[in-house]
N, C-alpha and C. Protein backbone atom coordinates (compact mmCIF):
# COMPACT_ATOMS: atom_id res chain seq x y z
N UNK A 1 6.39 -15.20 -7.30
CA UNK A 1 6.70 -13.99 -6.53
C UNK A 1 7.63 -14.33 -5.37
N UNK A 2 8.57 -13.47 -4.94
CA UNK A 2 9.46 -13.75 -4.29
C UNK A 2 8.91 -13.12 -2.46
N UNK A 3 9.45 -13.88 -1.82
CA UNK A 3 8.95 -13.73 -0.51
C UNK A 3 9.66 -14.09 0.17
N UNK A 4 9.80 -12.68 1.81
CA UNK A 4 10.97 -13.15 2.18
C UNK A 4 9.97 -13.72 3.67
N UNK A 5 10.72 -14.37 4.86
CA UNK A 5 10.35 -14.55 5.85
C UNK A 5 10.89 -14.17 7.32
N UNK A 6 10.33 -14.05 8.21
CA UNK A 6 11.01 -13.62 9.22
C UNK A 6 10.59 -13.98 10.43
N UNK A 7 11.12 -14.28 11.63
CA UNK A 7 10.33 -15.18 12.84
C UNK A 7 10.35 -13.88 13.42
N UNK A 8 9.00 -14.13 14.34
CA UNK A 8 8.87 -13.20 15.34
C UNK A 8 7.96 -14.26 16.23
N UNK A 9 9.52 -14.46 17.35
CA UNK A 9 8.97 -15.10 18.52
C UNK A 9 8.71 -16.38 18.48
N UNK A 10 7.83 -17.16 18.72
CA UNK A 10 7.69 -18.91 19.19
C UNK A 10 6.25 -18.89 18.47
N UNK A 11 5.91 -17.78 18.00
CA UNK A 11 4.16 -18.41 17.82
C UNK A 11 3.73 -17.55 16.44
N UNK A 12 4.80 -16.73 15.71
CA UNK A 12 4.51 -15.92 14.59
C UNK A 12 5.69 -16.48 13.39
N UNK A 13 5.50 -16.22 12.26
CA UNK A 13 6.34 -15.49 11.19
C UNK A 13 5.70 -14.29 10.14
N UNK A 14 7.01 -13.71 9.71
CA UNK A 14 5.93 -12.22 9.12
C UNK A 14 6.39 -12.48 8.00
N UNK A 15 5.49 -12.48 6.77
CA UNK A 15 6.02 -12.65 5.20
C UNK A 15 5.83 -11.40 4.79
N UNK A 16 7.21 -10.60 4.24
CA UNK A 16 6.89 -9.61 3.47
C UNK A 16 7.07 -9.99 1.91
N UNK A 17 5.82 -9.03 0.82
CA UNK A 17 5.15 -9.69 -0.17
C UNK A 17 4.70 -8.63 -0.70
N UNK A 18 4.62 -8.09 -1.98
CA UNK A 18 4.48 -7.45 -2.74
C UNK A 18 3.11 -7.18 -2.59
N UNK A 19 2.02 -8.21 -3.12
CA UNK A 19 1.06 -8.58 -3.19
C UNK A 19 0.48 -9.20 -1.63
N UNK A 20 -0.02 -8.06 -0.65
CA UNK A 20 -0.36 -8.87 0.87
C UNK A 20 -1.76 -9.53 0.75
N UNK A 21 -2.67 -8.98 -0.13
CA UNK A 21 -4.01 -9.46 -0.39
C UNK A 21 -4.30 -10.84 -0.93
N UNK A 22 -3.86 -10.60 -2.09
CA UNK A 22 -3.58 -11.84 -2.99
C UNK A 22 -3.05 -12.93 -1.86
N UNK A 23 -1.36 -13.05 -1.41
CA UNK A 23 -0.86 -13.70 -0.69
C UNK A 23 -2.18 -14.48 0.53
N UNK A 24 -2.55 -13.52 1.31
CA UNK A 24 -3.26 -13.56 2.73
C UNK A 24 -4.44 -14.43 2.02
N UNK A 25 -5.06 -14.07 0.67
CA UNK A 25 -6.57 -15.14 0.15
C UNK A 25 -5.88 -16.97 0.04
N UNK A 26 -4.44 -16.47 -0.67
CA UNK A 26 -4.29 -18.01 -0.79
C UNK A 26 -4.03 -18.75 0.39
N UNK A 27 -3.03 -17.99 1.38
CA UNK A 27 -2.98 -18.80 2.73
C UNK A 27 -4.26 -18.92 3.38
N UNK A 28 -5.00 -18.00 3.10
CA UNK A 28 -6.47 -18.94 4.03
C UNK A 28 -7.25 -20.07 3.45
N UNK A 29 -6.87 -20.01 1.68
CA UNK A 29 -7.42 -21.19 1.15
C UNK A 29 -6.98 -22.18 1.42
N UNK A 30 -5.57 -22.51 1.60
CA UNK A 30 -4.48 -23.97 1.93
C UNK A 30 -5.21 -24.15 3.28
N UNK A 31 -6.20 -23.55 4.47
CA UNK A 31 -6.33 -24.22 5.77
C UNK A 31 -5.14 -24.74 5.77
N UNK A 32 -3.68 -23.97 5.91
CA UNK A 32 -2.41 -24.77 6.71
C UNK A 32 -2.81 -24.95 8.33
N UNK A 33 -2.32 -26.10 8.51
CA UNK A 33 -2.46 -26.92 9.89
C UNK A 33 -1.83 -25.90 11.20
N UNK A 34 -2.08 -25.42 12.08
CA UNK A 34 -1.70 -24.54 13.25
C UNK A 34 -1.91 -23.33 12.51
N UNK A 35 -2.46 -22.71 11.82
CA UNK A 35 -2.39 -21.35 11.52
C UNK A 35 -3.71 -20.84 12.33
N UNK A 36 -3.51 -19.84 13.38
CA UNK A 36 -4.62 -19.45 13.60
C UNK A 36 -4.92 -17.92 13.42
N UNK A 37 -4.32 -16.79 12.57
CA UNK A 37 -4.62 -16.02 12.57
C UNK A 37 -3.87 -15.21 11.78
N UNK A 38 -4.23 -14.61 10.27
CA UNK A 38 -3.26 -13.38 9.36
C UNK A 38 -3.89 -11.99 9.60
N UNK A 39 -2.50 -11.38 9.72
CA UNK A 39 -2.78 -9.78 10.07
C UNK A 39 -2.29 -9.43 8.69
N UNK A 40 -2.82 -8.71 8.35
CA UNK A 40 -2.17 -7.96 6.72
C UNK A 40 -1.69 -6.08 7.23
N UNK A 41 -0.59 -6.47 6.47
CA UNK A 41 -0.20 -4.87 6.64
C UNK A 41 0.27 -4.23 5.02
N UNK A 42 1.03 -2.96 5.32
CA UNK A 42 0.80 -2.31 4.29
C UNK A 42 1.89 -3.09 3.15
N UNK A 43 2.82 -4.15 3.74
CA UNK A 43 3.69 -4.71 2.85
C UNK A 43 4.28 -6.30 3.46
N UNK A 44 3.10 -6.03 4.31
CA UNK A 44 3.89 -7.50 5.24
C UNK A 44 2.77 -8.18 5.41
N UNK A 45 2.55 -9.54 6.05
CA UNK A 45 1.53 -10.50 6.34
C UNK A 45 1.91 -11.21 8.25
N UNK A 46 1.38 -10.71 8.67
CA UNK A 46 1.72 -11.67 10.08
C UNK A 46 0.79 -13.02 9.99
N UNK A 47 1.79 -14.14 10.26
CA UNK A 47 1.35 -15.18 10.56
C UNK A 47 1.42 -15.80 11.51
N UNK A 48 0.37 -16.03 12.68
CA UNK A 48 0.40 -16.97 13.71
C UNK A 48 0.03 -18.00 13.86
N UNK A 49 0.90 -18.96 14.49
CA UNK A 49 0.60 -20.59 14.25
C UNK A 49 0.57 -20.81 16.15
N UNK A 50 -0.32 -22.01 16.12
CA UNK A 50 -0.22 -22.89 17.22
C UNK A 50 1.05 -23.48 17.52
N UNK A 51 1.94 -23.62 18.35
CA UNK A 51 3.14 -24.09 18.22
C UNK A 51 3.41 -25.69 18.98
N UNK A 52 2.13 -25.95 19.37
CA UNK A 52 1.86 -27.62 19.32
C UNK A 52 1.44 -28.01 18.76
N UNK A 53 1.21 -27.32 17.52
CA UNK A 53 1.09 -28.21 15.68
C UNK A 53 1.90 -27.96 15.12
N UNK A 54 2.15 -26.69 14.65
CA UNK A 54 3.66 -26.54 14.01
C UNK A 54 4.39 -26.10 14.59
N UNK A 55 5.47 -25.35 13.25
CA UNK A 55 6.60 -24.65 13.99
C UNK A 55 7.25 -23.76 12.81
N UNK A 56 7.73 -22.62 13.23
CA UNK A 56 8.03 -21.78 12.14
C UNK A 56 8.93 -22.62 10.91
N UNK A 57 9.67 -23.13 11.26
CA UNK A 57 10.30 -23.79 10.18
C UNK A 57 9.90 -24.93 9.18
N UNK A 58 8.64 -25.46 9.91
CA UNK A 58 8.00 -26.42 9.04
C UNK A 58 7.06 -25.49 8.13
N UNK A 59 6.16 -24.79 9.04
CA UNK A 59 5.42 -23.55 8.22
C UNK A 59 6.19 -22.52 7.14
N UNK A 60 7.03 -22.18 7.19
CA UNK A 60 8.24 -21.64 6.74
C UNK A 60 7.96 -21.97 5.19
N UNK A 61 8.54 -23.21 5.03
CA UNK A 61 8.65 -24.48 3.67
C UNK A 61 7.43 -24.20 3.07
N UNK A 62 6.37 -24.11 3.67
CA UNK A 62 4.73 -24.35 3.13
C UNK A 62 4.59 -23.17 2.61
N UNK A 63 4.96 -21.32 3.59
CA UNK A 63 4.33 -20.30 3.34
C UNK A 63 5.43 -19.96 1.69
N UNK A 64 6.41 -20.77 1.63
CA UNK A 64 7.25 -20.39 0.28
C UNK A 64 7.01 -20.65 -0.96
N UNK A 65 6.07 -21.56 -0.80
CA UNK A 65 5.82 -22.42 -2.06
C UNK A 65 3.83 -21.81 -2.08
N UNK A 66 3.48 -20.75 -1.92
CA UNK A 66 2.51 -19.50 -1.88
C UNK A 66 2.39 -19.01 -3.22
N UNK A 67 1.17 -18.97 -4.04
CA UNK A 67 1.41 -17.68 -4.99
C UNK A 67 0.09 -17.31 -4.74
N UNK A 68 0.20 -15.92 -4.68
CA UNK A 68 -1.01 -15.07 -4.50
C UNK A 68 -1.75 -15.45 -5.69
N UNK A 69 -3.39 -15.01 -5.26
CA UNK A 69 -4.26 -15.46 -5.75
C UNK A 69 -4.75 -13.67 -6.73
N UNK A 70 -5.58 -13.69 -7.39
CA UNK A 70 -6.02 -12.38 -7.93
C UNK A 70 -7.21 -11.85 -7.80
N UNK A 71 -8.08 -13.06 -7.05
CA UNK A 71 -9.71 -12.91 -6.88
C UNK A 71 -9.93 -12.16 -5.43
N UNK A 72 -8.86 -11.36 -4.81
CA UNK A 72 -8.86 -11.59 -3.60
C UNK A 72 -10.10 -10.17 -3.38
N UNK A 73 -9.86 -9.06 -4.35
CA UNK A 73 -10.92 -7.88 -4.19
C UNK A 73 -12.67 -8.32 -4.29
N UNK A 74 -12.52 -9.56 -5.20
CA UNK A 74 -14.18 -10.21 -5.40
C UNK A 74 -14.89 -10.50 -4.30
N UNK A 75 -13.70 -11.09 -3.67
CA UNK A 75 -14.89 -11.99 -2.03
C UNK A 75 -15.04 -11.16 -1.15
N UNK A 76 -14.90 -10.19 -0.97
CA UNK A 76 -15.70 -9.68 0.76
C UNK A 76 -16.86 -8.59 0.33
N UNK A 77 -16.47 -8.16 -1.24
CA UNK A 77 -18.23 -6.77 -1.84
C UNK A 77 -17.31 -6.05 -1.67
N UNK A 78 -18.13 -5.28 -1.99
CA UNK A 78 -18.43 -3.62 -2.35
C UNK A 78 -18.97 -3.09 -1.67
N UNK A 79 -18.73 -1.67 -0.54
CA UNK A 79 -19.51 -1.12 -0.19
C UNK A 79 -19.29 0.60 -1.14
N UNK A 80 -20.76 0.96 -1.28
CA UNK A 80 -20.64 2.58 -1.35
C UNK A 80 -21.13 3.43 -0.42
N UNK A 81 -19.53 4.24 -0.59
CA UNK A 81 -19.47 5.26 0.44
C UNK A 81 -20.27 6.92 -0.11
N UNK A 82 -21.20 7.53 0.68
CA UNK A 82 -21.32 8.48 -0.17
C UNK A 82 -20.71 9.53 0.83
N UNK A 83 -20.15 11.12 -0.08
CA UNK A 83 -19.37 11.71 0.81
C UNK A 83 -19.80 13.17 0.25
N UNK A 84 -19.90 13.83 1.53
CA UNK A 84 -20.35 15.29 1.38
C UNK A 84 -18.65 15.82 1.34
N UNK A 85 -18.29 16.28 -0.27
CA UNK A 85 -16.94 17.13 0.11
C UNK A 85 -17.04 18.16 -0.14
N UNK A 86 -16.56 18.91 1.61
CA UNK A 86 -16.61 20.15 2.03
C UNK A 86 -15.52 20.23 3.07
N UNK A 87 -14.68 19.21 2.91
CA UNK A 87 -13.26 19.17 4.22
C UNK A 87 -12.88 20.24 4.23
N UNK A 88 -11.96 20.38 4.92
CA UNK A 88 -11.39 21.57 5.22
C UNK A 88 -9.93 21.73 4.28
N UNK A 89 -9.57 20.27 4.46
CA UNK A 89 -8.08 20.53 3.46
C UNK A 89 -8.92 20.67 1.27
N UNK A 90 -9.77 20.41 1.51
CA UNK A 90 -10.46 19.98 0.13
C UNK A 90 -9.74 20.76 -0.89
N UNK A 91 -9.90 22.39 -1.05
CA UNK A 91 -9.12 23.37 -1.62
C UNK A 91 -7.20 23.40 -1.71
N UNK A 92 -7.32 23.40 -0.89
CA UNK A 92 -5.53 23.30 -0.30
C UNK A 92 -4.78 21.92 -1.13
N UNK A 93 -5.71 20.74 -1.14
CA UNK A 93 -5.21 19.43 -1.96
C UNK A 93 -5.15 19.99 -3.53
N UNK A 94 -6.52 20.48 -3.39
CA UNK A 94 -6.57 20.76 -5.06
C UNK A 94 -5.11 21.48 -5.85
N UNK A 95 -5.30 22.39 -5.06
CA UNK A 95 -4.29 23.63 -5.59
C UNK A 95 -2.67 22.37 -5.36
N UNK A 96 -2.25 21.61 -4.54
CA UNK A 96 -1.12 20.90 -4.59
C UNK A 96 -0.98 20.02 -5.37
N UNK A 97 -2.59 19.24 -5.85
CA UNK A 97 -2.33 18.57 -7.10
C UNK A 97 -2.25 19.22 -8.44
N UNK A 98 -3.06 20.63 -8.36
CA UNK A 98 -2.57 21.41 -9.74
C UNK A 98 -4.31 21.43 -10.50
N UNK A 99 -5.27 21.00 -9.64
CA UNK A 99 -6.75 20.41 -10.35
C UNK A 99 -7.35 21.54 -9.45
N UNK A 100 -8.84 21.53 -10.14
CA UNK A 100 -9.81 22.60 -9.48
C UNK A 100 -10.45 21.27 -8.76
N UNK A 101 -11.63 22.13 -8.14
CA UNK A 101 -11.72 21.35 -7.00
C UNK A 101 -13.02 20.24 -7.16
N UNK A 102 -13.04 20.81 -8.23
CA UNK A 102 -14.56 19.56 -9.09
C UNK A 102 -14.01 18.72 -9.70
N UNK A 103 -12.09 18.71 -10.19
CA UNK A 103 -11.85 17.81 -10.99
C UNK A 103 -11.09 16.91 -9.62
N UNK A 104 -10.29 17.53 -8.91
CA UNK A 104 -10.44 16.64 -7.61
C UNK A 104 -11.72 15.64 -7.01
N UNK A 105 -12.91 15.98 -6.37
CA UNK A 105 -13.27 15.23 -6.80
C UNK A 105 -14.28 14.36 -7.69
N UNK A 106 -14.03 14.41 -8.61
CA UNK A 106 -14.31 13.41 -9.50
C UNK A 106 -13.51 12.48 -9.83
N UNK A 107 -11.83 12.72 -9.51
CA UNK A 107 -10.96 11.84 -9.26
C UNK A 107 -11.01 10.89 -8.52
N UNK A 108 -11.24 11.50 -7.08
CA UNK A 108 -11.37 10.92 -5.96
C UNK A 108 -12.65 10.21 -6.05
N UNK A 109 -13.41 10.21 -6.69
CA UNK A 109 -14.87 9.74 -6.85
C UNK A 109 -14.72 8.01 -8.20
N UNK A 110 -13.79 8.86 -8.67
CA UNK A 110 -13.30 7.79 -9.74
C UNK A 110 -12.89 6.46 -9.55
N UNK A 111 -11.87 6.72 -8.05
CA UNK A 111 -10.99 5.65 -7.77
C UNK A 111 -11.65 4.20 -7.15
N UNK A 112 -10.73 3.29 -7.92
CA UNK A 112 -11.57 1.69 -7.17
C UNK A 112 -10.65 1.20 -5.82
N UNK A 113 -11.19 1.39 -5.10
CA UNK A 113 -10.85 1.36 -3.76
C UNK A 113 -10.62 -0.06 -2.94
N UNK A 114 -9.91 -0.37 -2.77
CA UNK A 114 -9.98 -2.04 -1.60
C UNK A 114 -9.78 -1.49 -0.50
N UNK A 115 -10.24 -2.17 0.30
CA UNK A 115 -8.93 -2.08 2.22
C UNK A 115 -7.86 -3.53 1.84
N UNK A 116 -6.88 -2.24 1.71
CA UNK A 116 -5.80 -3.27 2.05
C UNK A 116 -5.18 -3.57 3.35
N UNK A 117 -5.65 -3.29 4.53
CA UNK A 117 -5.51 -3.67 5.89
C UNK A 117 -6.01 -2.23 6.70
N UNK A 118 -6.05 -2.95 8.21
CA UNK A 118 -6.62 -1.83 9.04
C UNK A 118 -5.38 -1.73 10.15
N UNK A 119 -5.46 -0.71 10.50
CA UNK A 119 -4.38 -0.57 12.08
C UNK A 119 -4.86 1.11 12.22
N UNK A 120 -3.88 1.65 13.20
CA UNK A 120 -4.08 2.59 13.99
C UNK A 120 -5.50 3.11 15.25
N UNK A 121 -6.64 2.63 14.70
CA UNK A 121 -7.82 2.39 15.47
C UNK A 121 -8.34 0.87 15.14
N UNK A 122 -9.62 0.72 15.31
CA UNK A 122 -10.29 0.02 15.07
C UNK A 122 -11.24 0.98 14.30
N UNK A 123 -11.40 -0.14 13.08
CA UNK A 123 -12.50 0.09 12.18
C UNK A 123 -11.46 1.36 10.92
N UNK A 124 -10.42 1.77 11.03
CA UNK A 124 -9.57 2.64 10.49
C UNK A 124 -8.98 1.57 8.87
N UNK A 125 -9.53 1.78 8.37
CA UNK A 125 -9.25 0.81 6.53
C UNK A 125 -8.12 1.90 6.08
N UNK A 126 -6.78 1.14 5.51
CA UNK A 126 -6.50 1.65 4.87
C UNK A 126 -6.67 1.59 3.31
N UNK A 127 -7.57 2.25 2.86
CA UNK A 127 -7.45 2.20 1.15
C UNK A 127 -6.79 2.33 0.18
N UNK A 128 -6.29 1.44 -0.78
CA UNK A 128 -5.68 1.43 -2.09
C UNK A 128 -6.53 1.84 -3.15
N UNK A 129 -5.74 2.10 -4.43
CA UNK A 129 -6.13 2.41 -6.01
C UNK A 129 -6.58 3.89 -6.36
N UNK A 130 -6.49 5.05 -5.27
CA UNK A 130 -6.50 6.32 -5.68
C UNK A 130 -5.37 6.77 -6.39
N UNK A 131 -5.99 7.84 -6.79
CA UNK A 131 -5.68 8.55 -8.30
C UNK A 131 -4.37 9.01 -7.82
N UNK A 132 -2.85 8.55 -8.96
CA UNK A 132 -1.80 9.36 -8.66
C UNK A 132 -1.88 10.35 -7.78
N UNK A 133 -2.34 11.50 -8.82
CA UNK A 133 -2.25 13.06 -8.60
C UNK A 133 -2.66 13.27 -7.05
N UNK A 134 -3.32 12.26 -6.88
CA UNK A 134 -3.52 12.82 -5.20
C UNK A 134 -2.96 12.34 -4.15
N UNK A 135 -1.90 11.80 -4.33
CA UNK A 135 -1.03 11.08 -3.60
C UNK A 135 -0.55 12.43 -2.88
N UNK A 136 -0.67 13.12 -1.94
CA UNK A 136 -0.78 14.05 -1.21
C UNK A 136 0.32 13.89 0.21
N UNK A 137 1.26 14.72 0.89
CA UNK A 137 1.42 14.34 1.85
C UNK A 137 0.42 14.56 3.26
N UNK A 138 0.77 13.94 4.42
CA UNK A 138 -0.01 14.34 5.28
C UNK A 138 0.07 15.91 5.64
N UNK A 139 -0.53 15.86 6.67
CA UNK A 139 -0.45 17.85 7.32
C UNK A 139 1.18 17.94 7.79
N UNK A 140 1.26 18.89 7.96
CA UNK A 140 2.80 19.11 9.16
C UNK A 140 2.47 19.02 10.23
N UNK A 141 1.41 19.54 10.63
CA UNK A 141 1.16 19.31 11.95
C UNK A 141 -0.21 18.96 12.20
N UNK A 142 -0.66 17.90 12.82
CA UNK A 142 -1.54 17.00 12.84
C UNK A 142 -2.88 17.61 13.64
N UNK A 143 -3.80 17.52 13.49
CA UNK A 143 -4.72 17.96 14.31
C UNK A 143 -5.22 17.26 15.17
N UNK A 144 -6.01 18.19 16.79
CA UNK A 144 -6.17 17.46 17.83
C UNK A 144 -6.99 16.28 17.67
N UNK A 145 -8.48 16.66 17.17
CA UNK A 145 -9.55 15.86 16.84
C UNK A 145 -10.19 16.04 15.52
N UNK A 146 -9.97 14.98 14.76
CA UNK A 146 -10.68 14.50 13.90
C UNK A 146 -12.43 14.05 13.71
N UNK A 147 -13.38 14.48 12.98
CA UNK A 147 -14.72 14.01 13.53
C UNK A 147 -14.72 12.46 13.04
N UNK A 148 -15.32 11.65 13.38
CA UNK A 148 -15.78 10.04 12.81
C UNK A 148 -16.96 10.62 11.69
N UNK A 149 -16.39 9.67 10.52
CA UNK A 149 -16.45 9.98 9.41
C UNK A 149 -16.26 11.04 8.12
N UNK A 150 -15.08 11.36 8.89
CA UNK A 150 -14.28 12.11 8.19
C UNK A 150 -13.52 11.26 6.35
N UNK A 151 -13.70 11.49 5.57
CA UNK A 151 -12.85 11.22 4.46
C UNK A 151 -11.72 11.61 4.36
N UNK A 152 -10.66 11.26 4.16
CA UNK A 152 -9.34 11.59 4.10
C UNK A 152 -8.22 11.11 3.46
N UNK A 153 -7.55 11.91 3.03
CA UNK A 153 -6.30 11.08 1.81
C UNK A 153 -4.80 11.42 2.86
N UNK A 154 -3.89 10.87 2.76
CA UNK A 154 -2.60 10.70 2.78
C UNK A 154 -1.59 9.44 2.02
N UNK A 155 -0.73 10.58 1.61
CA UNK A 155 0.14 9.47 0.77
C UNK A 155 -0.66 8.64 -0.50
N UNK A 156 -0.62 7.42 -0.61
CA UNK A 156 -1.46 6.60 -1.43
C UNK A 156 -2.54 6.25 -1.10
N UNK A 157 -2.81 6.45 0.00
CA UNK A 157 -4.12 6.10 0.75
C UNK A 157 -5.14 6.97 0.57
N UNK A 158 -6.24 6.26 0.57
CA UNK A 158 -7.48 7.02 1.34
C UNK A 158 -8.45 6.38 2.55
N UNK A 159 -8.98 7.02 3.45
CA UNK A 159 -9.43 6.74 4.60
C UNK A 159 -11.03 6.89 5.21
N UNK A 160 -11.57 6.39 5.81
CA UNK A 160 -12.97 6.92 6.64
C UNK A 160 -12.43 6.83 7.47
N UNK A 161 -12.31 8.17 8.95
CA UNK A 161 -11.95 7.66 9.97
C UNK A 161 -13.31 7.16 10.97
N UNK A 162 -13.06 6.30 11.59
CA UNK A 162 -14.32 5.29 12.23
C UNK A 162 -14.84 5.64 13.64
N UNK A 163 -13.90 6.78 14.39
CA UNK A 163 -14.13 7.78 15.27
C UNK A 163 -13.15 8.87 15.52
N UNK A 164 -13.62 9.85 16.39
CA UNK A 164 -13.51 10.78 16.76
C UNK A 164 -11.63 10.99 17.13
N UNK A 165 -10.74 11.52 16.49
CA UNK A 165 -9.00 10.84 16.88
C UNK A 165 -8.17 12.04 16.28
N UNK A 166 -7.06 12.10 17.03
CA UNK A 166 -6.14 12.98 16.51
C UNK A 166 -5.84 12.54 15.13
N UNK A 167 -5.57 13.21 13.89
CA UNK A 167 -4.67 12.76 12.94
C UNK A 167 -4.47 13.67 12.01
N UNK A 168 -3.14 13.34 11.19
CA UNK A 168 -2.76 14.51 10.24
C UNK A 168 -3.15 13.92 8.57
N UNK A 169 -3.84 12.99 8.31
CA UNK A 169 -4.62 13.10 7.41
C UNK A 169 -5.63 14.28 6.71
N UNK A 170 -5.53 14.65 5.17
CA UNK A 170 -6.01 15.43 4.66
C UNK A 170 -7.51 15.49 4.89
N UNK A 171 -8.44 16.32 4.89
CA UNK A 171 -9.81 16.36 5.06
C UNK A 171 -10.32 16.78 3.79
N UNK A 172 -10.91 15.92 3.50
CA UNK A 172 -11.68 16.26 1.66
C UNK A 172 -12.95 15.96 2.40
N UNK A 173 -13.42 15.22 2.91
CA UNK A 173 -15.22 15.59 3.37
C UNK A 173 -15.75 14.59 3.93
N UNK A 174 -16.76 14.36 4.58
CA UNK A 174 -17.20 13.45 5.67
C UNK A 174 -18.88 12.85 4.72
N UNK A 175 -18.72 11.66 5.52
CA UNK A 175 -19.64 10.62 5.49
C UNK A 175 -20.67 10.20 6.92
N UNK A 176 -21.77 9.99 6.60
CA UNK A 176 -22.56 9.60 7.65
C UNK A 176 -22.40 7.81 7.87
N UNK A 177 -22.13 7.07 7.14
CA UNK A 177 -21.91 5.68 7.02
C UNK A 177 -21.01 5.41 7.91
N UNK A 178 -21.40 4.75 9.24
CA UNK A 178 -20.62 4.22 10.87
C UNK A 178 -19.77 2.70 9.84
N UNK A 179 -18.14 3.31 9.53
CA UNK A 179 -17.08 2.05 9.23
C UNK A 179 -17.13 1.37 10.20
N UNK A 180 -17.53 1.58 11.22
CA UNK A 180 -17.04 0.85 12.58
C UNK A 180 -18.17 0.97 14.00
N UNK A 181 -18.67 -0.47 14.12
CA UNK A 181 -19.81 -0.05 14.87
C UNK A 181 -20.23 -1.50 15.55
N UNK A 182 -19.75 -1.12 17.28
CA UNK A 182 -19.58 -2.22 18.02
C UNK A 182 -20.68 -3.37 18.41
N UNK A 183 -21.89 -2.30 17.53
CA UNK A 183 -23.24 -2.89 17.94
C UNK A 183 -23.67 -3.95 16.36
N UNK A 184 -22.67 -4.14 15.89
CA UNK A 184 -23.39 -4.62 14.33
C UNK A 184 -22.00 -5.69 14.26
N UNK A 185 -22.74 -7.01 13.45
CA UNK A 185 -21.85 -7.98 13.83
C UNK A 185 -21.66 -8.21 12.01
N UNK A 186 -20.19 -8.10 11.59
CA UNK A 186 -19.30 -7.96 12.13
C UNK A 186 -18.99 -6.39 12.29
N UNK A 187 -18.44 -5.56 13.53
CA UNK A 187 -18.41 -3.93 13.89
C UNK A 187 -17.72 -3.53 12.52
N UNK A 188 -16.74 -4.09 11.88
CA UNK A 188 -15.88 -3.64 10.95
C UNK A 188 -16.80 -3.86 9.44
N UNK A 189 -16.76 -2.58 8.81
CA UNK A 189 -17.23 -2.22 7.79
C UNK A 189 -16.38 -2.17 6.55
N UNK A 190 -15.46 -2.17 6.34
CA UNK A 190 -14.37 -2.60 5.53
C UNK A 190 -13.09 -3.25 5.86
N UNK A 191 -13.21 -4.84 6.21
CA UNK A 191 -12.50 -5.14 6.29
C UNK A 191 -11.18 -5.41 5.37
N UNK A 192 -10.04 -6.03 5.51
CA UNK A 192 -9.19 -6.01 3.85
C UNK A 192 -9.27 -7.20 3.18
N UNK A 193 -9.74 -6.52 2.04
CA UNK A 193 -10.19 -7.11 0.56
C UNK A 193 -11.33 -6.79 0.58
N UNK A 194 -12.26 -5.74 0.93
CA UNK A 194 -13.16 -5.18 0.67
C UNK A 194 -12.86 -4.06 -0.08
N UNK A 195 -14.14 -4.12 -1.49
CA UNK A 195 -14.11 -2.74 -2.74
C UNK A 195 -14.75 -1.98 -2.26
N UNK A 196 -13.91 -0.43 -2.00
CA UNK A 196 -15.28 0.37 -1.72
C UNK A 196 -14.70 1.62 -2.92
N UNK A 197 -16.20 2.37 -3.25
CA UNK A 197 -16.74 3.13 -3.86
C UNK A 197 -17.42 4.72 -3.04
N UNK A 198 -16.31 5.68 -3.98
CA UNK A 198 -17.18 6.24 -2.99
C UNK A 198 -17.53 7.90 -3.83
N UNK A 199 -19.28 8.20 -3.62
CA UNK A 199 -19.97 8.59 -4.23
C UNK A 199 -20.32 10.30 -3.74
N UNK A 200 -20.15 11.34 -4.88
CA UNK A 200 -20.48 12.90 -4.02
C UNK A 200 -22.10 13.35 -4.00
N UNK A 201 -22.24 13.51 -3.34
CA UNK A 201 -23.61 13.82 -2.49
C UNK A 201 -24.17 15.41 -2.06
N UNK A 202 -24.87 15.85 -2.05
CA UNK A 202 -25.01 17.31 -1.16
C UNK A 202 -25.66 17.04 0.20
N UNK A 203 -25.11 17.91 0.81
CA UNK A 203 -25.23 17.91 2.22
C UNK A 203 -26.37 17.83 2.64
């Protein structure tokens, strides 16, 4: 797999990579020397090194000669999510994907889910492997507050949000399961390369 690289600064390089999961399992398997920390994003990998062990250009050579691994969804579990859907966008998705609203979700119920990285809050997973058809855009205009544990699709994604936040993510239906919870070690409930599953319920 081809990979490009890019310095950012005296103490990073960012590999963008097809495969960020895969990539991010094998660099933590090599324990490369000064690496102290991968951020995974939606197409990129941040890598930070100690820069009185290495140096981007020696690390550089090492992060090229990388091939992602495939086991990377196995190691962190499975969690299941169960979800009361009664969102508010729930109807409105349906009718844009062209499905009634039981075959929505059962779609959405269908899909095998990873976190392929977190950003915008803490405890905020973004999820991979949902169903085409619901590849949905966001709102036009975003709403003030969001509740924590809200379910939500945009774009390819799907989401739990982990508190209470503005966002223009779709609302298909909420969960009681705290993604994110400062009192429980580790707070993060899906971190990336975690499978989650997620299951319809009545209220």
């Amino acid at each position: 797999m081809t990979v490009r690289l890019l310095p950012c600064g005296r103490r990073a390089v960012l590999v963008e990579t097809g495969d960020v999961l895969g990539y991010q399992t094998a660099v933590s398997r090599l324990g490369l020397a000064g690496v102290e920390e991968l951020v995974p994003a939606a197409r990129t990998l941040l890598v930070r090194f100690d820069p009185s062990v290495t140096n981007a250009q020696r690390l550089g050579a090492l992060l090229r000669q990388v091939s992602p691994v495939d086991s990377v969804a196995a190691e962190a579990g499975e969690v299941v999510i169960p979800v009361v859907y009664d969102g508010e966008d729930l109807a409105d998705v349906a009718a844009e994907a062209g499905l009634s609203v039981a075959s929505l979700i059962s779609r959405h119920t269908a899909g095998a889910y990873v976190s392929a990285f977190c950003g915008f809050a803490p405890g905020f997973a973004y999820l991979t492997g949902s169903d085409p058809a619901l590849h949905v855009s966001r709102r036009s205009s975003p709403r003030t507050r969001i509740p924590a544990g809200s379910v939500a699709i945009a774009g390819e994604y799907s989401a739990v949000y982990p508190s209470a936040s503005p966002g223009g993510w779709r609302l298909l239906g909420r969960t009681g399961v705290p993604v994110w919870d400062v009192e429980r070690d580790p707070p993060n409930l899906l971190p990336p390369g975690t499978r989650v599953r997620f299951t319809a319920v009545r209220s």
